[in-house]
Protein backbone atom coordinates (compact mmCIF):
# COMPACT_ATOMS: atom_id res chain seq x y z
CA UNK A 1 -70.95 -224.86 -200.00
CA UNK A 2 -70.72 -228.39 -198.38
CA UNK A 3 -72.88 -229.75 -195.84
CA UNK A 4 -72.44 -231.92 -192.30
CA UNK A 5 -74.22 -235.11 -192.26
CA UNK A 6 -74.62 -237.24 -189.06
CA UNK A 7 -74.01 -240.99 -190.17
CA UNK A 8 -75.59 -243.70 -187.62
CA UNK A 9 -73.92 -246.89 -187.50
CA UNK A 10 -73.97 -249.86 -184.76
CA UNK A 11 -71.31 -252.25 -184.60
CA UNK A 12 -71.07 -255.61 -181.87
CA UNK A 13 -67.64 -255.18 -180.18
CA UNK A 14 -65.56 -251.92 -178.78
CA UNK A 15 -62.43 -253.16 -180.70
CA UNK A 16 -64.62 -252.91 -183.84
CA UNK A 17 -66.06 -249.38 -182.76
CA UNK A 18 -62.40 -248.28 -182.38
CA UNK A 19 -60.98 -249.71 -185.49
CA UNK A 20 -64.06 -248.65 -187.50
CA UNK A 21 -63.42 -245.10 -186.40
CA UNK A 22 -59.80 -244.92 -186.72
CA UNK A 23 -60.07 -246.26 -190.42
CA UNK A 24 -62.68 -243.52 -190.93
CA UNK A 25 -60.85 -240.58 -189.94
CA UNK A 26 -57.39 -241.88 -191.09
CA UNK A 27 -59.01 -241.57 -194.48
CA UNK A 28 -60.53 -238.17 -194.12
CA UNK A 29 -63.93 -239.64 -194.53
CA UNK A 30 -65.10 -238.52 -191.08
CA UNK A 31 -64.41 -235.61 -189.09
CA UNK A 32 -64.81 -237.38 -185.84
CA UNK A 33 -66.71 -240.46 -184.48
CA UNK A 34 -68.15 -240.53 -181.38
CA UNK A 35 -68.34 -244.02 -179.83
CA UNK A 36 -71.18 -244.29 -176.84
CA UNK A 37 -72.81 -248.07 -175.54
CA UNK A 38 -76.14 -249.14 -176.47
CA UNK A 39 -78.77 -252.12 -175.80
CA UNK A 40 -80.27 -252.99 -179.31
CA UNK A 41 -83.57 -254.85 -179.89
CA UNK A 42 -84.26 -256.05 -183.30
CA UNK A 43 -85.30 -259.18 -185.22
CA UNK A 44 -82.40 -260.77 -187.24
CA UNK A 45 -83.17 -264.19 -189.41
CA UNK A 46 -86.73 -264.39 -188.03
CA UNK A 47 -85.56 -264.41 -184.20
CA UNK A 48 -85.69 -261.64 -181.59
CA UNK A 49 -82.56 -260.31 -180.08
CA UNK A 50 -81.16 -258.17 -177.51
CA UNK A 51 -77.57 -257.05 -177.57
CA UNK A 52 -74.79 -254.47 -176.30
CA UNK A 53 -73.56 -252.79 -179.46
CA UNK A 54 -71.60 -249.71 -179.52
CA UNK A 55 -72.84 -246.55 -181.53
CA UNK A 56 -70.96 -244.53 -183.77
CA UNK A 57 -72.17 -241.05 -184.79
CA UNK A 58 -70.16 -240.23 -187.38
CA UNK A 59 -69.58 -236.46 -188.72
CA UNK A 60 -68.76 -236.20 -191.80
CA UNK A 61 -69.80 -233.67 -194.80
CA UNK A 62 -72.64 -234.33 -197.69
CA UNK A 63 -69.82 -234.77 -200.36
CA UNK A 64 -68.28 -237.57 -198.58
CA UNK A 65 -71.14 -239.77 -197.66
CA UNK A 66 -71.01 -241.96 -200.27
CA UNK A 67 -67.29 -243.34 -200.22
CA UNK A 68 -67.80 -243.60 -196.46
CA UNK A 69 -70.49 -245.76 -197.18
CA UNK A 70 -68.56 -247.67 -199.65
CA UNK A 71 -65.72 -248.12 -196.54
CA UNK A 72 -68.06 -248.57 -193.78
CA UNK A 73 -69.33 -251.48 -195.99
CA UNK A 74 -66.00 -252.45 -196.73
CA UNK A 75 -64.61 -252.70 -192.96
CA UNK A 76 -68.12 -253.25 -191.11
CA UNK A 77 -68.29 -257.35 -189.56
CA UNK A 78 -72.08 -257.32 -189.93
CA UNK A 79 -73.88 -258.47 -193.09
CA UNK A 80 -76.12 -255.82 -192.90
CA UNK A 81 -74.50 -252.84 -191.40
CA UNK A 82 -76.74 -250.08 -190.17
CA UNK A 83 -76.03 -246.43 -192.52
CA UNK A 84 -78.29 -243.52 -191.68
CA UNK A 85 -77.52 -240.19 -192.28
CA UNK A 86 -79.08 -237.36 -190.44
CA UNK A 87 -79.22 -233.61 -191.97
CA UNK A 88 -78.31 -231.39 -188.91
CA UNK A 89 -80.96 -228.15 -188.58
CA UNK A 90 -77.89 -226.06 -187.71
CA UNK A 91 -73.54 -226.08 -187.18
CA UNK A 92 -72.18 -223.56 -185.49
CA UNK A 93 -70.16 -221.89 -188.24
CA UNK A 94 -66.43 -223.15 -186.33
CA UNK A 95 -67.09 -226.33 -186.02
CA UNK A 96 -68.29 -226.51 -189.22
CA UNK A 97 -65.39 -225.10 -191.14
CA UNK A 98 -63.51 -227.32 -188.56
CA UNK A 99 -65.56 -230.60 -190.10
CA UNK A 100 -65.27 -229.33 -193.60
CA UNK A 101 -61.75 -228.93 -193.80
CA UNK A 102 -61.11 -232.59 -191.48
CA UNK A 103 -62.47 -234.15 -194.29
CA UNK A 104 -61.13 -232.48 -197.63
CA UNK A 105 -60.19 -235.28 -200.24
């Protein structure tokens, strides 16, 4: 049986957040993706910055992580777009049948 994965992505701009996550459930790659504000502090090209970026935790299942990589890539502004996927310990059995079947090829 499939798997949920948690996919952690940051992206500059809410307009990107929102067109990100549209593309990504439009295409069945993503169950849902929740969009919440964050201050980011990283160093990019040897310099130190600070910035509002929006966070998308995207749910998706295990068989579909790598074509939503491939899009995220695809539709993602940055150069280096952020992709970490999380195992979840446990679903609730609804919501992951719910997931699952969002996200059917």
């Amino acid at each position: 049986m499939d798997e949920a994965r948690l996919v952690l992505s940051t992206v500059g701009t809410a307009d990107d957040a929102k067109r990100i996550a549209k593309s990504l459930v439009e295409a069945r790659l993503a169950a849902c993706v929740s969009i919440t504000p964050v201050e980011s502090c990283y160093v990019w090209e040897g310099k130190l910055v600070e910035d509002a970026e929006r966070l998308l935790v995207i749910k998706t299942s295990a068989s579909r992580v790598e074509e939503l990589e491939r899009r995220l890539r695809e539709i993602h502004p940055y150069t280096v777009p952020e992709f970490v996927v999380l195992t979840p310990e446990h679903v609730a059995e609804p919501y992951l049948a719910w997931l699952l079947d969002s996200v059917k090829a």
